[in-house]
N, C-alpha and C. Protein backbone atom coordinates (compact mmCIF):
# COMPACT_ATOMS: atom_id res chain seq x y z
N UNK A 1 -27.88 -190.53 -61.80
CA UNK A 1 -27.68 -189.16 -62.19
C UNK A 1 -26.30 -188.97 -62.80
N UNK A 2 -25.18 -189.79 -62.25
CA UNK A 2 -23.98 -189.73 -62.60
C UNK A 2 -23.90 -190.12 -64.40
N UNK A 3 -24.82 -190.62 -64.82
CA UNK A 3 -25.01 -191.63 -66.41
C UNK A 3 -25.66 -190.44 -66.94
N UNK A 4 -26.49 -189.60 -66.60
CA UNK A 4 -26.71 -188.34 -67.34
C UNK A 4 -26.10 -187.20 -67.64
N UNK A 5 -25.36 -186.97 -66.68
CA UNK A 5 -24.09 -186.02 -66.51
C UNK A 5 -23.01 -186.36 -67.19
N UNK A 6 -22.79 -187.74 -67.48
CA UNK A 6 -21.32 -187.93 -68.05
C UNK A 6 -21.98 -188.52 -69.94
N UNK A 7 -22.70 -188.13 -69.90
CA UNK A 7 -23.77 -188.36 -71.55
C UNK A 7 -24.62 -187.84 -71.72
N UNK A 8 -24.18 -186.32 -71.34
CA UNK A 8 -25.31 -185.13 -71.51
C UNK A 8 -25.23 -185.01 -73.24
N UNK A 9 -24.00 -185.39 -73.65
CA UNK A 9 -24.34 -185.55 -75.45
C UNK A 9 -25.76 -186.37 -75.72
N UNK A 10 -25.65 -187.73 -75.76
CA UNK A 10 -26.66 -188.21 -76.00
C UNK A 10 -28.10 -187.73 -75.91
N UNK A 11 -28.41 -187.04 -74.83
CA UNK A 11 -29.71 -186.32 -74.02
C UNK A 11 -29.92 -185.75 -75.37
N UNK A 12 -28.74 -184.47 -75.54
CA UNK A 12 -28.63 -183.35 -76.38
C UNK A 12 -29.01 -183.73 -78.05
N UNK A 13 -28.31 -185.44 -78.33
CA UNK A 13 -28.51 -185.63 -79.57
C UNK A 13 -30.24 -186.14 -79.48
N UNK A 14 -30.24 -186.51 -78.30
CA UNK A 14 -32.12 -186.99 -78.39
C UNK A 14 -32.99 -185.93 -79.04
N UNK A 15 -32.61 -184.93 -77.95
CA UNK A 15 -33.55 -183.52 -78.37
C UNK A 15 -33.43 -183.08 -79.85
N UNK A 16 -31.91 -183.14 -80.30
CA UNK A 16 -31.90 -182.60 -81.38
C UNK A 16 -32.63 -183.66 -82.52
N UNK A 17 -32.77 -185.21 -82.11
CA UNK A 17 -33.41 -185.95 -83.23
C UNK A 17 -34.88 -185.68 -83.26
N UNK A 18 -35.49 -185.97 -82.00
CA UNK A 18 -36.95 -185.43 -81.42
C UNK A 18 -37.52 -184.11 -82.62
N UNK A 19 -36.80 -182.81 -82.53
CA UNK A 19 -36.99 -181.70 -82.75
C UNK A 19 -36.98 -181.67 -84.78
N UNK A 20 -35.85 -182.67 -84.90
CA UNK A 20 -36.31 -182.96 -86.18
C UNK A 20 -37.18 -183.66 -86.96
N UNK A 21 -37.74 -184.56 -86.23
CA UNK A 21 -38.56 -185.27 -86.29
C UNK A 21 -39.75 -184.43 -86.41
N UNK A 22 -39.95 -183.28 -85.42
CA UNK A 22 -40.91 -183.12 -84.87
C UNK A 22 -41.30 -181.88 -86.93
N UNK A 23 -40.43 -181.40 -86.95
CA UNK A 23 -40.27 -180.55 -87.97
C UNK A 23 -41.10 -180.78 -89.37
N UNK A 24 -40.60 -182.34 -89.32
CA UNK A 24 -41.16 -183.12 -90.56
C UNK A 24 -42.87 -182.85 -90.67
N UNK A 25 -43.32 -182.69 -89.40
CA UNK A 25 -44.42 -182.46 -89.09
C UNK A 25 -45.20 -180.86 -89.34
N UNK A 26 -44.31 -179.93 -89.07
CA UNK A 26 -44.36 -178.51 -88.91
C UNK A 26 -44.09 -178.20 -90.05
N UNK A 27 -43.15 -178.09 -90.75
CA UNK A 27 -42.82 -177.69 -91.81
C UNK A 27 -42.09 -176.30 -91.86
N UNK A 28 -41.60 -175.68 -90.82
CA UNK A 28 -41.68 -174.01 -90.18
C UNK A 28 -40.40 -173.76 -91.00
N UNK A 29 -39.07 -174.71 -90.57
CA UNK A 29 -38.35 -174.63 -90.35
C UNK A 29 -37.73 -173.56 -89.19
N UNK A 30 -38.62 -173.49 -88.34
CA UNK A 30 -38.23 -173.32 -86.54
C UNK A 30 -37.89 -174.62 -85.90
N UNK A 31 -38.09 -175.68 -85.99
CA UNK A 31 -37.79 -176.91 -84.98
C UNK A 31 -36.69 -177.03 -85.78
N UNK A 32 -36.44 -176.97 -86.95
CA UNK A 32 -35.08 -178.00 -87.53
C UNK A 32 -33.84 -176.71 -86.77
N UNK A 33 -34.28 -175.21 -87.18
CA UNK A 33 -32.87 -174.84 -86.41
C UNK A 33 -32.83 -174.85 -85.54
N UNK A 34 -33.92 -175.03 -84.52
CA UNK A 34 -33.58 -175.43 -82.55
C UNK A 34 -32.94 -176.74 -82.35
N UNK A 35 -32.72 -177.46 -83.74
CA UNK A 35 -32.54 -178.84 -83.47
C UNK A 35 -31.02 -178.60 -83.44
N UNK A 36 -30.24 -177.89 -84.81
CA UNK A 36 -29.31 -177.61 -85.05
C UNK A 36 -28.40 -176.63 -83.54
N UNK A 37 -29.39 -175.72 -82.92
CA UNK A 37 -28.67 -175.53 -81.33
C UNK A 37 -28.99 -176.78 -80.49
N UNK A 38 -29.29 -177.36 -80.91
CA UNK A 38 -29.45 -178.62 -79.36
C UNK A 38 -27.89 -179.72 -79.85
N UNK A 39 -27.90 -179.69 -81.63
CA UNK A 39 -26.43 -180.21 -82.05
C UNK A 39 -25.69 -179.79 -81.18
N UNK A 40 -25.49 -178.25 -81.23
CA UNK A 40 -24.71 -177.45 -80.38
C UNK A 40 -24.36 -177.93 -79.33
N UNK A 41 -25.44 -177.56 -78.69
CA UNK A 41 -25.30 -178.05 -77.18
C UNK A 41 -24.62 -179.95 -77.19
N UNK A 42 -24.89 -180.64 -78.21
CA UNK A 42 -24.77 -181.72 -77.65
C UNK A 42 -22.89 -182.40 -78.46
N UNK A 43 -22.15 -181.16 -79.34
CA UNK A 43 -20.94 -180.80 -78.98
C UNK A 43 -20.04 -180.59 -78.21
N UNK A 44 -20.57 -179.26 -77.55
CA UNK A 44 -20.27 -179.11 -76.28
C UNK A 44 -20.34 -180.26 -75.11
N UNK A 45 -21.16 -180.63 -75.08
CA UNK A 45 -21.51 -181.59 -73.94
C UNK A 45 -20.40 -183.08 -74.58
N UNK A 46 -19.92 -182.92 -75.57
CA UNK A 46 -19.29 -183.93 -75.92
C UNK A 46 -17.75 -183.57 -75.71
N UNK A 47 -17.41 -182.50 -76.00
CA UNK A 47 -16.03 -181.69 -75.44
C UNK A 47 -15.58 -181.45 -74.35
N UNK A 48 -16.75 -181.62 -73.17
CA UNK A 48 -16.55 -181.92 -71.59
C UNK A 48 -17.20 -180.31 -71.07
N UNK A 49 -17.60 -179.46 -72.18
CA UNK A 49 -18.11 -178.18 -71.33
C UNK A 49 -19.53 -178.31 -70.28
N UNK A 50 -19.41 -177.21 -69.48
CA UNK A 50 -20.46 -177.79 -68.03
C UNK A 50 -21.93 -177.37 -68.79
N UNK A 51 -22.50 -178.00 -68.27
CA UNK A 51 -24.41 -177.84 -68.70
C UNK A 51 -24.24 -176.57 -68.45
N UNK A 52 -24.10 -175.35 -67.72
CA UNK A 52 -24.65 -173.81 -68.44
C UNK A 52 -23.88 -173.64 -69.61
N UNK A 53 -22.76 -173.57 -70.19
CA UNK A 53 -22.08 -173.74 -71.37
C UNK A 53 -22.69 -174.72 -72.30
N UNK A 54 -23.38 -175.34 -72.30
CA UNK A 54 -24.20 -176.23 -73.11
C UNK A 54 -25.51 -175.32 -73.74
N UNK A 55 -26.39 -175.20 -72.45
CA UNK A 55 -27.37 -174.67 -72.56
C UNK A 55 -26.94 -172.85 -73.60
N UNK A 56 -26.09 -172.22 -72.97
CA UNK A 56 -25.81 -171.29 -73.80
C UNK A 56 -25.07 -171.59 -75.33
N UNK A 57 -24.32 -172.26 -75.24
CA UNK A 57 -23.85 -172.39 -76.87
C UNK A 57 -25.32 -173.27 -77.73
N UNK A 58 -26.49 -174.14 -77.10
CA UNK A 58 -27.38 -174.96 -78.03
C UNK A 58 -28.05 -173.31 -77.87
N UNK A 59 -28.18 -172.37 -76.74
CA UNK A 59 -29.66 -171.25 -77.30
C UNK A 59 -28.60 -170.17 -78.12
N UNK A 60 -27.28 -169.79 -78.15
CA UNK A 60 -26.80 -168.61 -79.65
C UNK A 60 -26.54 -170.02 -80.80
N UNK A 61 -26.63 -170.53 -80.62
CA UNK A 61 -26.59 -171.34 -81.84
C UNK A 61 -28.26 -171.48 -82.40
N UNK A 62 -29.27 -171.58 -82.01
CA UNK A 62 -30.30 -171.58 -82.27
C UNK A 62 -31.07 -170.48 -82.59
N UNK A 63 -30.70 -169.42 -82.09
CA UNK A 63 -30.60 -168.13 -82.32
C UNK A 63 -30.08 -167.49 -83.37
N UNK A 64 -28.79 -167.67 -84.00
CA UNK A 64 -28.23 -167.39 -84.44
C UNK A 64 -28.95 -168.24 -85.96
N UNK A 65 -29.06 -169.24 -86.15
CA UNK A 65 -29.76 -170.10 -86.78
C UNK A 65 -31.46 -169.65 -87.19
N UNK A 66 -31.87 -169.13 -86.46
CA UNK A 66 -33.36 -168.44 -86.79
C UNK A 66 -32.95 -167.32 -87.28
N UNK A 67 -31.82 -166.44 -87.05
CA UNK A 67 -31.98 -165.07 -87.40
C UNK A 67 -31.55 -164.78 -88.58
N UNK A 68 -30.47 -165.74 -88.94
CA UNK A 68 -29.57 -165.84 -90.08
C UNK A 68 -29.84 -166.54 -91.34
N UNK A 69 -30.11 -168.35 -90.77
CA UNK A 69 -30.07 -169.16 -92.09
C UNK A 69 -31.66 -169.26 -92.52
N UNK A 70 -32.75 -169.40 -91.21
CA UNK A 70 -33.67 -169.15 -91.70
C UNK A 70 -34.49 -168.93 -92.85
N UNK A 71 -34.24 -167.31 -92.93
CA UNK A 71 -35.00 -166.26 -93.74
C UNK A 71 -34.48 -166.89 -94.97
N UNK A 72 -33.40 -166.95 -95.26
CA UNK A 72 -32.51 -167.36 -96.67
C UNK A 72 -33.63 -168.62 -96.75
N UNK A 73 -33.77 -169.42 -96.37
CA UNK A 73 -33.95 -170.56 -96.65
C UNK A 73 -35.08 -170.56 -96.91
N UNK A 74 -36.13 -170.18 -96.19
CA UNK A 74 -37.86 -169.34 -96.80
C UNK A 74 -37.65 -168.72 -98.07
N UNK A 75 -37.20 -167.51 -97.79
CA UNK A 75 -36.87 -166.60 -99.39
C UNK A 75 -36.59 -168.33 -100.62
N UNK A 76 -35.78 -168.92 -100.51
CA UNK A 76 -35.59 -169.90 -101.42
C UNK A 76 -36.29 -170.47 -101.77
N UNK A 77 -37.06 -171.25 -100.89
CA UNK A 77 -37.99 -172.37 -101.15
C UNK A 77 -39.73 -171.59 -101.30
N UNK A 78 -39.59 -170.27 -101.22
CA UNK A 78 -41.12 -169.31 -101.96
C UNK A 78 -41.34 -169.06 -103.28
N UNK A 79 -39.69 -168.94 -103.91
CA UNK A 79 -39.51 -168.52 -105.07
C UNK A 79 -39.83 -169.88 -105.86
N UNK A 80 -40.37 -169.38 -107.12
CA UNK A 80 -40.75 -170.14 -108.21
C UNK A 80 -41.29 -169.57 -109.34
N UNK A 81 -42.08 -170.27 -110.44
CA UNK A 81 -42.35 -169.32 -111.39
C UNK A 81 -43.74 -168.51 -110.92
N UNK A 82 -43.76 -167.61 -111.82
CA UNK A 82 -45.29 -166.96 -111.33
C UNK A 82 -46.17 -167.36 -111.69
N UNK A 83 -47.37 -167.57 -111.40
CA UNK A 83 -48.80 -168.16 -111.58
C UNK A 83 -49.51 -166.83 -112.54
N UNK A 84 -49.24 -167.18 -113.98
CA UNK A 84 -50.36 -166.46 -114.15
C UNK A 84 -51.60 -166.76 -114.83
N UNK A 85 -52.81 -165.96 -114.87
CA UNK A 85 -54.13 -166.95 -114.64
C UNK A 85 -54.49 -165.59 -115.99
N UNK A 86 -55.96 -166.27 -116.31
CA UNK A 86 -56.62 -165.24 -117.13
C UNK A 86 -55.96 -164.57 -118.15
N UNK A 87 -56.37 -163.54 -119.16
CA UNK A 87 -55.82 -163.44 -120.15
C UNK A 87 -54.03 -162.85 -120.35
N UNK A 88 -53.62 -162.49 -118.96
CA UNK A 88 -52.48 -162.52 -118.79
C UNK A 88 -51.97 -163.48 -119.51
N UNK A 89 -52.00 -164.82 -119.36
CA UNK A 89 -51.12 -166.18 -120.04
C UNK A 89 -51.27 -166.45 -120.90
N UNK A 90 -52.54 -165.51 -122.41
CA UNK A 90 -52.11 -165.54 -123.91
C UNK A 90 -50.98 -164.76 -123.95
N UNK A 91 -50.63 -163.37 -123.34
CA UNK A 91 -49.63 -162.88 -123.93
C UNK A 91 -48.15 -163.29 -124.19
N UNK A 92 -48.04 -163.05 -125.26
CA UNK A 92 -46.81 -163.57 -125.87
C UNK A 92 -47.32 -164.93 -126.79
N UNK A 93 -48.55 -165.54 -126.86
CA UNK A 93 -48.55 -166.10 -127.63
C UNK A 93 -48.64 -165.92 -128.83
N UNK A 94 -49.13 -167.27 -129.81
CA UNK A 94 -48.58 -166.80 -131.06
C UNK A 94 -50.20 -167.07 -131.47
N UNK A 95 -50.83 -166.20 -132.80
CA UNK A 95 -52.36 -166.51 -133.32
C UNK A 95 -52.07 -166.45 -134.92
N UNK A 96 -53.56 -166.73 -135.45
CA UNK A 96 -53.69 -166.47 -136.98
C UNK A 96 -54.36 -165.32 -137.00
N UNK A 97 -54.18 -164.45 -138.09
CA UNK A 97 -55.69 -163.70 -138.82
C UNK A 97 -56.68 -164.45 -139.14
N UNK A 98 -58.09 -163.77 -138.69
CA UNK A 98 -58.84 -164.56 -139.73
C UNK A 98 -59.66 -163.48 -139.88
N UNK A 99 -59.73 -162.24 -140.11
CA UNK A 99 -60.29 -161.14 -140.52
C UNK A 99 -59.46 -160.09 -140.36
N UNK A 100 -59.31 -159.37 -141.48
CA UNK A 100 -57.81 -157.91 -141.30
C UNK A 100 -58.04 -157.15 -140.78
N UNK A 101 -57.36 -156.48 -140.24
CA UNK A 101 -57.44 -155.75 -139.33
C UNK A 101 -56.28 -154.38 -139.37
N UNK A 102 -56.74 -153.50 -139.10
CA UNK A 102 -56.00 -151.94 -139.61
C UNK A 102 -55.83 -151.09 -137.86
N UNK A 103 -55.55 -149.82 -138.52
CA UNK A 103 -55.10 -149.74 -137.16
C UNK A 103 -56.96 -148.56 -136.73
N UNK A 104 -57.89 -149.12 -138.01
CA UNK A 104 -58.91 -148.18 -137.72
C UNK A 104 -60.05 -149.12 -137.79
N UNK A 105 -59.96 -150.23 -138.13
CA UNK A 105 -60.70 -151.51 -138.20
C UNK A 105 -60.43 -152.58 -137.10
N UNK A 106 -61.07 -153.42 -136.25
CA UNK A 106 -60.58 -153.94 -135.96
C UNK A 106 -60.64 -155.53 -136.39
N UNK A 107 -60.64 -156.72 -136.31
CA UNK A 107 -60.31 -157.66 -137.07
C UNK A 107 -60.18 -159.15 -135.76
N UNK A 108 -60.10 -160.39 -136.36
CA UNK A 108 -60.64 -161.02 -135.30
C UNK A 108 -59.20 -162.21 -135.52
N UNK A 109 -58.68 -162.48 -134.90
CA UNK A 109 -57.53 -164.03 -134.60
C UNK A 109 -57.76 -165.17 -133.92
N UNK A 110 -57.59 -166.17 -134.00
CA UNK A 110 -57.90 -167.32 -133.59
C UNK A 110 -56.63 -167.47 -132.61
N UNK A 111 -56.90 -167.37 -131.14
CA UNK A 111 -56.13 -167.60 -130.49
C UNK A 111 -56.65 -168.98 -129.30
N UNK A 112 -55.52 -169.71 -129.24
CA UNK A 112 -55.78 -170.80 -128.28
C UNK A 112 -57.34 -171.27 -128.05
N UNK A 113 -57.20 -171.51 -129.41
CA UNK A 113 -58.56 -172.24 -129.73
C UNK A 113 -59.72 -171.97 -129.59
N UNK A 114 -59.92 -170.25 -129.36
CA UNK A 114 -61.31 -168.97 -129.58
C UNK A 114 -60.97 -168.01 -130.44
N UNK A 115 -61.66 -167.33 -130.99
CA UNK A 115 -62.06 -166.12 -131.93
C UNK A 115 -61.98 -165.17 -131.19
N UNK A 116 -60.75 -164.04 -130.73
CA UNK A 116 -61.10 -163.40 -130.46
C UNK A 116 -61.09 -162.00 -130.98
N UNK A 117 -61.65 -160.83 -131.11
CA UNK A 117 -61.58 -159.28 -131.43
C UNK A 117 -59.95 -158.93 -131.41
N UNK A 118 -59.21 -158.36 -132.18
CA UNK A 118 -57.73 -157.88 -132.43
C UNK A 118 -57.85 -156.42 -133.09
N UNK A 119 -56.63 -155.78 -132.69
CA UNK A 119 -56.55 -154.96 -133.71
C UNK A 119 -54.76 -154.92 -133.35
N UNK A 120 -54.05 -154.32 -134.52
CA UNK A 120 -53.02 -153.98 -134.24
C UNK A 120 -52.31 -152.93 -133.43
N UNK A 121 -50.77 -153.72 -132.40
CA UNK A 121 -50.58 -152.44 -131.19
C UNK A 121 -50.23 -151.56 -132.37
N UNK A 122 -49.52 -151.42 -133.30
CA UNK A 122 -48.72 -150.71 -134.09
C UNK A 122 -49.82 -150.02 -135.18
N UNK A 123 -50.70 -148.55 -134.58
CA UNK A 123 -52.13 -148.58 -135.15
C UNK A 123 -51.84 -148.04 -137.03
N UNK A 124 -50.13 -148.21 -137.31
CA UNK A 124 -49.87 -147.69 -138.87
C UNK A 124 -50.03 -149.33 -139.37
N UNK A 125 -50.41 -150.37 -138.56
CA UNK A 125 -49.65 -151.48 -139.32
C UNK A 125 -51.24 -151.98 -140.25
N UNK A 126 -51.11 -152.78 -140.70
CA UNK A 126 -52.21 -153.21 -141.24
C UNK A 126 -52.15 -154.96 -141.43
N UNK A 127 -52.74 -155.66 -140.59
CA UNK A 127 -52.32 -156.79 -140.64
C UNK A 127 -53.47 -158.08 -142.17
N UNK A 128 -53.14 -158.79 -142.41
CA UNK A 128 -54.00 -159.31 -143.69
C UNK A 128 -54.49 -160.84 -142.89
N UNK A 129 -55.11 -161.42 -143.59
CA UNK A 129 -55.67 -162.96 -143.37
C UNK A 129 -54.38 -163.78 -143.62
N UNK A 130 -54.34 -164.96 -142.54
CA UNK A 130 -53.61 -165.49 -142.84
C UNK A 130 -52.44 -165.25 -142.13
N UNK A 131 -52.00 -164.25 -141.43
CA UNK A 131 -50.75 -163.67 -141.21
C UNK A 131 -50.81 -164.24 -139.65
N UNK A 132 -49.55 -164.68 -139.16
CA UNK A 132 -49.24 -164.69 -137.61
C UNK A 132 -48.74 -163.42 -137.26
N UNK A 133 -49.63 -163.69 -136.06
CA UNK A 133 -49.02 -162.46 -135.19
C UNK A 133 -48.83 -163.23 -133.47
N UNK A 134 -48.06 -162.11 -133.20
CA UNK A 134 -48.03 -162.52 -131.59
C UNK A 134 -49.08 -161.45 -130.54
N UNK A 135 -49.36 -161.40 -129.76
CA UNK A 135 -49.97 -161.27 -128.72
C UNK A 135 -49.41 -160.20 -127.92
N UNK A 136 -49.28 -158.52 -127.99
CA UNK A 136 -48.39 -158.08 -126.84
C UNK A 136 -49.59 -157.60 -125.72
N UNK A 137 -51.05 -157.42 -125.43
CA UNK A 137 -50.94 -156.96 -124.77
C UNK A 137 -52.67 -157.29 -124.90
N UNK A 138 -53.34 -157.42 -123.89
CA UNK A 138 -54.94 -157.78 -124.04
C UNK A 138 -55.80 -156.29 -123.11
N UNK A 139 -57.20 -156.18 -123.37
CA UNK A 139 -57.37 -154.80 -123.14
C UNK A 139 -59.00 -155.30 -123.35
N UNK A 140 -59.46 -155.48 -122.14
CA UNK A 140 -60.78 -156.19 -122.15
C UNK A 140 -61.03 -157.41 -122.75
N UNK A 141 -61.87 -157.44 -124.36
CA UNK A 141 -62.01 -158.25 -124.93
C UNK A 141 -61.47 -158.23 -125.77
N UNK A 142 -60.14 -157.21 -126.18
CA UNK A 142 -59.60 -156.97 -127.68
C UNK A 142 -58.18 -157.62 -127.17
N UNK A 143 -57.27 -158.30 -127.83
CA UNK A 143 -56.01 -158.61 -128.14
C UNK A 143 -55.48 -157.56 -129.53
N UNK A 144 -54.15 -156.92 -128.57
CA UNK A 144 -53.62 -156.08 -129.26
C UNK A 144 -52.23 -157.04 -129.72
N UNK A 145 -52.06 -157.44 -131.08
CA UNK A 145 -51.16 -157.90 -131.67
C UNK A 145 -50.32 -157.38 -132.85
N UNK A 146 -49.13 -157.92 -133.09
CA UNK A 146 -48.34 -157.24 -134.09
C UNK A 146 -47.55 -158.68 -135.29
N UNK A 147 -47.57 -158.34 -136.10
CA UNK A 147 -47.33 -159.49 -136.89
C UNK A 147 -45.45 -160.24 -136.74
N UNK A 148 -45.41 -161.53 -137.08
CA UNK A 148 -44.25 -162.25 -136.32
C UNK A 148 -43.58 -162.22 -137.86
N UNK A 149 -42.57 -161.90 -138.15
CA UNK A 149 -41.72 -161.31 -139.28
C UNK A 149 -41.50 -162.94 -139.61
N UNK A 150 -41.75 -163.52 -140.57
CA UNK A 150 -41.09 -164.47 -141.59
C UNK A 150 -40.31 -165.00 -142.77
N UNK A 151 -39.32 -165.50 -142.31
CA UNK A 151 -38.08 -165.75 -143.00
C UNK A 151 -38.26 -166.71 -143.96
N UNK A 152 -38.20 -166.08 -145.12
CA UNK A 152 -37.67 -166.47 -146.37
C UNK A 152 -36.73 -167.45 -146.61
N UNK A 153 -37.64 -168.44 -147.61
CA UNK A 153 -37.01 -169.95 -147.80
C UNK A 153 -36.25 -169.90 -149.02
């Protein structure tokens, strides 16, 4: 008993390897910061403080560790780009005319490799064959587009 008491670190670094270990598994990131209070505790226990001073600095350290670094660290690793699906992810692309289209006619573009129904958002514009346009905004089966201004060679 005397070999546990005088290497209550070690115990402390067990738990804390155990708990990370165990994490790899979980994925929560709850075991990795209980691991980070059992560090704690196994500081303390290395500085000569008594096992209730252990036990309390590994549980506000673990505590403190869920309440704090946690959340940050979720929030981080959720964020990414957005998924978007369906005709959401033509917009902004770029199409051809292949029938004109007015703002009282509507007219058809070849977008990402289908035919689909267009008319112009801009209903004064009048778009011709041939012309690129971009994509601002889809509305059932119609793509509402506006023509992409081209610079002169």
């Amino acid at each position: 008993m005397d070999w546990l008491s005088e290497h209550a670190w070690a115990v402390w670094l067990g738990v804390a390897a155990f708990l990370g270990i165990a994490e790899l598994i979980s994925l929560d990131l709850v075991l990795a910061m209980l691991a980070v209070g059992a560090g704690g505790g196994a500081i303390t226990a290395a500085l000569g403080g008594p096992v209730a001073l252990q036990i309390i600095v590994a549980g506000i350290t673990a505590i403190a560790m869920l309440a704090l670094v946690r959340p940050s660290l979720v929030a981080r690793l959720h964020q990414g780009p957005d998924l978007v699906l369906g005709t959401k992810k033509l917009v902004g692309q770029r199409a051809t005319v292949t029938q004109r289209m007015t703002g009282l006619a509507v007219g058809q573009i070849k977008l990402a490799g289908e035919t689909w129904s267009a008319a112009p958002y801009d209903e004064h514009v009048a778009i011709e064959v041939g012309e690129t346009v971009e994509v601002f905004e889809i509305r059932g089966a119609t793509a509402y587009v506006h023509p992409v201004p081209e610079l002169d060679s």
